[in-house]
Each structure stands twice: as structure tokens, then as C-alpha cells.
Protein backbone atom coordinates (compact mmCIF):
# COMPACT_ATOMS: atom_id res chain seq x y z
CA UNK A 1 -2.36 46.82 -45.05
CA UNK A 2 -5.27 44.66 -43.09
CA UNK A 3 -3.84 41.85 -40.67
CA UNK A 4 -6.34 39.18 -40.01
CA UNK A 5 -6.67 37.10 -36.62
CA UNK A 6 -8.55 35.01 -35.05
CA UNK A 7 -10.18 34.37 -32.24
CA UNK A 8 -11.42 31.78 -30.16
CA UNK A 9 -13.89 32.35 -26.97
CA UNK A 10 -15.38 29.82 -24.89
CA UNK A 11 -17.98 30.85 -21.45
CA UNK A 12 -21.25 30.28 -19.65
CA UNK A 13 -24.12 30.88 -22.27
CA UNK A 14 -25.66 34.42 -21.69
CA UNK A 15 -27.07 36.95 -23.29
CA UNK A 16 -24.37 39.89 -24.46
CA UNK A 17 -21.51 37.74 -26.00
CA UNK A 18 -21.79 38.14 -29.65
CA UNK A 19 -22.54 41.72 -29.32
CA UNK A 20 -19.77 41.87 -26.34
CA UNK A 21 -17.21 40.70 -28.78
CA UNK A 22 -18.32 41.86 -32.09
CA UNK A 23 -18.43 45.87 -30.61
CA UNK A 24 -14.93 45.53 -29.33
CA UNK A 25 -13.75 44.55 -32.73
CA UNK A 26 -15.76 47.38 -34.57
CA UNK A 27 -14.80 49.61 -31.67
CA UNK A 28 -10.93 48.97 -32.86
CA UNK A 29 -11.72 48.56 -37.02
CA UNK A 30 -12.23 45.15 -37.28
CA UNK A 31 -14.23 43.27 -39.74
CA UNK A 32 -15.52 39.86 -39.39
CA UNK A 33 -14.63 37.62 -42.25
CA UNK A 34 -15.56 34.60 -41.31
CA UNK A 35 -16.84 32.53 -38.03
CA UNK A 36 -18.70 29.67 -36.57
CA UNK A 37 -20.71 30.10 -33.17
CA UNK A 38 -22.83 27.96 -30.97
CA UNK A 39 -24.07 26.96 -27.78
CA UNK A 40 -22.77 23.60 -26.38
CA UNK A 41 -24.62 22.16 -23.56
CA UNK A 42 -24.37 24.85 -21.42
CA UNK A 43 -21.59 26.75 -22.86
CA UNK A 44 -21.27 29.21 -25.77
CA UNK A 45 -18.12 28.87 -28.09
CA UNK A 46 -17.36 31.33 -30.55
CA UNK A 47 -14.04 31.06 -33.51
CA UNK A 48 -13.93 34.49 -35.17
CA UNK A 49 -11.79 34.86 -38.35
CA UNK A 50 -11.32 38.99 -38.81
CA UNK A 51 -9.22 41.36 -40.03
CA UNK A 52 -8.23 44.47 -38.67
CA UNK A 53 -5.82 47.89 -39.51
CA UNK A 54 -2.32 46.90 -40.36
CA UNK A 55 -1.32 49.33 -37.49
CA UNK A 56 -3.26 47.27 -35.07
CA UNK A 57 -1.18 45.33 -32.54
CA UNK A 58 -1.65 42.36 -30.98
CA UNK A 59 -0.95 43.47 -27.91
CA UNK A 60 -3.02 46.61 -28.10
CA UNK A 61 -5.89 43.81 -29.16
CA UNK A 62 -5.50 41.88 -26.46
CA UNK A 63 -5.72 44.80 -24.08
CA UNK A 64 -9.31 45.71 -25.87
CA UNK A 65 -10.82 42.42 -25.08
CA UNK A 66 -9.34 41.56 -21.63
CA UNK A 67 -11.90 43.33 -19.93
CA UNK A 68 -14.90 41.83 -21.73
CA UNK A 69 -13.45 38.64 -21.32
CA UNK A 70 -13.30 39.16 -17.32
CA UNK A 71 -16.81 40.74 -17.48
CA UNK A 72 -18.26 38.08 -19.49
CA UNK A 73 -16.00 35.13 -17.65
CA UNK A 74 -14.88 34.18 -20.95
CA UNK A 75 -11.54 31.90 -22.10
CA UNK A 76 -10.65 33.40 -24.88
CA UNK A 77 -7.26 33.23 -27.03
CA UNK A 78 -6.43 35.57 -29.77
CA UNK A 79 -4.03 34.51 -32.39
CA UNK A 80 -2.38 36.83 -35.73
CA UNK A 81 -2.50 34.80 -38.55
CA UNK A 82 0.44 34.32 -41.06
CA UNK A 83 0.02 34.97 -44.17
CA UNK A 84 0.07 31.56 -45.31
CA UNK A 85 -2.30 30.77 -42.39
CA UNK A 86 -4.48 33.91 -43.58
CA UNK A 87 -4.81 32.60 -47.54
CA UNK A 88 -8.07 31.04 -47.99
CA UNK A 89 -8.61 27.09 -48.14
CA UNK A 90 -8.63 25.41 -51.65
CA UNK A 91 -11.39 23.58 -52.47
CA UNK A 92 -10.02 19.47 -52.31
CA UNK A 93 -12.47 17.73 -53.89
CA UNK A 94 -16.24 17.37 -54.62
CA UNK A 95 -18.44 18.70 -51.59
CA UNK A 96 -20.68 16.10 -49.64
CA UNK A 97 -23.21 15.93 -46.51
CA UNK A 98 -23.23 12.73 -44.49
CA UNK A 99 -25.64 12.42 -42.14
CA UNK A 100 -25.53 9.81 -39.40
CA UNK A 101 -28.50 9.20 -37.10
CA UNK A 102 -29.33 6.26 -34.10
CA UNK A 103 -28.90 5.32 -31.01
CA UNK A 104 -26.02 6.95 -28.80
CA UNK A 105 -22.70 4.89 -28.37
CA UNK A 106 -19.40 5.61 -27.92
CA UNK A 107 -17.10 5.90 -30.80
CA UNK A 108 -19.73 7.10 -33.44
CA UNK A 109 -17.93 10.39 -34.37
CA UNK A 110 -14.77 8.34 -34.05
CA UNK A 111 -15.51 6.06 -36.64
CA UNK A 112 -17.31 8.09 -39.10
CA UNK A 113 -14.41 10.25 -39.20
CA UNK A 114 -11.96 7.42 -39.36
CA UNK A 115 -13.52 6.13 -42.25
CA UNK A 116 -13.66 9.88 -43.99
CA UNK A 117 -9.62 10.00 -43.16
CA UNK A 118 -8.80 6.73 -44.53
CA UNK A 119 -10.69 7.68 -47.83
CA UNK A 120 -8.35 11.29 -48.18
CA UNK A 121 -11.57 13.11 -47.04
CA UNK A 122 -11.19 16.03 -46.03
CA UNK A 123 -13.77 17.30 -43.11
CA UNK A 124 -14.84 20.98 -43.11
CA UNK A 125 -17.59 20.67 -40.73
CA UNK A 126 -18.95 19.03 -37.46
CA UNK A 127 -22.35 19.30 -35.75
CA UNK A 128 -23.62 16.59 -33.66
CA UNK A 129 -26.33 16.79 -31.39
CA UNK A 130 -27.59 14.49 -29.09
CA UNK A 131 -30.90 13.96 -27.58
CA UNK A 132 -32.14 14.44 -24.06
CA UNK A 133 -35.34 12.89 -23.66
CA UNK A 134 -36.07 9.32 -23.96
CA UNK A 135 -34.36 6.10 -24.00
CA UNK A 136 -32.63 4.98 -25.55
CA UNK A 137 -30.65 8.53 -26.22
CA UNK A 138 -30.35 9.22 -29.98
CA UNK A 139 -27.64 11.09 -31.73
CA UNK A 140 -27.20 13.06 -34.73
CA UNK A 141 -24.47 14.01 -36.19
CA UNK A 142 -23.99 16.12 -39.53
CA UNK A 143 -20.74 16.60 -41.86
CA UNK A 144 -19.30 18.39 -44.72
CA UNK A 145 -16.87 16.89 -46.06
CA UNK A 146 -14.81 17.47 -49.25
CA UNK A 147 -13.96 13.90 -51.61
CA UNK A 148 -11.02 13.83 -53.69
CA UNK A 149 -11.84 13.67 -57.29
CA UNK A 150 -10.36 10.44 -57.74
CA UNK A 151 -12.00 8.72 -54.92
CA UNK A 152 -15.08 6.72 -56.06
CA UNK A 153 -18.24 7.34 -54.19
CA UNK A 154 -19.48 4.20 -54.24
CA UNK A 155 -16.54 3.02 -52.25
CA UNK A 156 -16.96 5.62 -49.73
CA UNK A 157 -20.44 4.54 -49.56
CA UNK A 158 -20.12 0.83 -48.98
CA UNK A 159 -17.46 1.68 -46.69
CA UNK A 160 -19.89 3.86 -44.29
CA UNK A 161 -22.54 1.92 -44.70
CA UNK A 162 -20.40 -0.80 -42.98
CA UNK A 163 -19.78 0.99 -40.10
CA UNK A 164 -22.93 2.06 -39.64
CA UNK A 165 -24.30 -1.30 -39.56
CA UNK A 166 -21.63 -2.28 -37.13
CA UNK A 167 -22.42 0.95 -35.21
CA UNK A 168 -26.60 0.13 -35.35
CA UNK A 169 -27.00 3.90 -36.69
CA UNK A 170 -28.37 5.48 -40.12
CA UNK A 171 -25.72 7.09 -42.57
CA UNK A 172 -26.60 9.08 -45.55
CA UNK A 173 -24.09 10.55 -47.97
CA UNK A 174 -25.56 13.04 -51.01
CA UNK A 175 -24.06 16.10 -52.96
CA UNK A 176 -23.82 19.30 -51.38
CA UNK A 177 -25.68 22.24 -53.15
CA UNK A 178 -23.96 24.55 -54.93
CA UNK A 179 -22.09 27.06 -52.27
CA UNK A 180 -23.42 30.70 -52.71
CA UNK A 181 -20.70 31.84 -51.16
């Protein structure tokens, strides 16, 4: 029976990660299942979700990727997933994208998010990008975020529209396409 991990991974952005990583896992069985990647500044992070051969230990794992990991200078953990841990997330609610856009400040994320957790949203996904040219700075930042069925939209709405007026940004909230997936 397949035992699924995952895998975090964190070092200077290079060329040779992904495939660094990736071919030690198909090297030793593995298949990815799920993952996020992406360069931050000037770091690239990785979160792998995979499974591999029930027979597969997590020591024996660990001793596959240390030597990538020292080649490629990379902080990486490596965790087994419980079964519980392992079970895939049920859906919460009806699936949104909020999109906030304006002028960099402190505490945008912050309260965006606070607003989301005081409404029983739950957040599946963070990107936020910021720009580097010009002034003043502007930030983006995009969210998925999953409404409980009982929670009225409008609320939610009025709600972020209030911070963003008292943040001086843009906020957009619409219904996420159907996943394909």
C-alpha cells in the first residue's frame, strides 16, 4: 500500500531544482499528487504532496534527498502524512476569487484575511505580488477562498469593501469557475 508525504524545499533560485527533486522521487517510485511552486524574491520554494511504495521508509527517503539538498543548498523538510492528514480536503463552501490591488502598506494581507476569518472563510490560496518600479509601490494580492453556504455574500462584500476603503486599495470578490479538477 502507497504512503504519501510531503515535502517542503526552500533555496537560492537556479536552474535544476524541480528536475533535482522530481528525479529523486521517480528515482525511488514516487508520484507527485499534488504541489505548489514558485519563486519568491530571490528564492524558490517548493511544497510537494506525493506518494510513494508502502515499503518506502522515511528514513531511506531522507537519505535519497540529502545529497541534492546539499548540492542544491536547499532547506528542505520531509514529513509522512497520517492517514487522516493524507485524506483529501472537503470542499467548505462556495468557491470565490478576491482580488485586492493599490498602493503598498502594511497590514493589507493582514486585514483581508482577518476579514475572510471572521466571516468562517476558509482560505485555500495566497499570491501576492508586489511591484518594483515606481512610486508609490503597488501591490497585488490574489485569493481563493471557500464561503460557507450560509454566509451571505453581500455581507462579505460590504465588509471588504470597508477595509479596502480604509486600506486606500481595490477589492474585487466574484465566483470561481467551475474546478476541472
Amino acid at each position: 500500500m502507497a504512503r504519501r508525504w510531503i515535502i517542503t524545499a526552500v533555496g537560492q533560485d537556479r536552474p535544476g531544482i524541480v528536475a533535482g527533486v522530481t528525479k529523486t522521487l521517480f528515482e525511488h517510485g514516487c508520484n507527485l499528487e499534488d504541489s505548489a511552486m514558485t519563486r519568491l524574491a530571490g528564492e524558490f520554494a517548493i511544497m510537494l504532496i506525493f506518494s510513494g511504495p508502502g515499503t518506502m521508509t522515511e528514513r531511506s527517503l531522507r537519505r535519497a534527498l540529502e545529497p541534492l539538498a546539499r548540492r542544491l543548498r536547499l532547506a528542505a523538510h520531509l514529513k509522512p502524512l497520517t492517514k487522516q492528514e493524507a485524506a483529501r480536503p472537503r470542499k467548505r463552501g462556495r468557491s470565490y476569487l478576491i482580488s485586492v490591488y493599490g498602493k503598498d502598506r502594511p497590514g493589507i494581507v493582514y486585514r483581508i484575511s482577518d476579514v475572510l476569518a471572521r466571516n468562517r472563510a476558509n482560505i485555500t490560496d495566497v499570491h501576492t505580488h508586489r511591484s518594483r518600479r515606481g512610486r508609490p509601490s503597488l501591490y497585488l494580492t490574489l485569493l481563493e477562498v471557500e464561503v460557507p453556504p450560509a454566509r451571505p455574500i453581500a455581507s462579505l462584500e460590504r465588509q471588504l469593501a470597508t477595509a479596502a476603503r480604509r486600506l486606500g486599495v481595490e477589492v474585487s470578490l466574484r465566483p470561481a469557475e467551475v474546478n476541472v479538477l
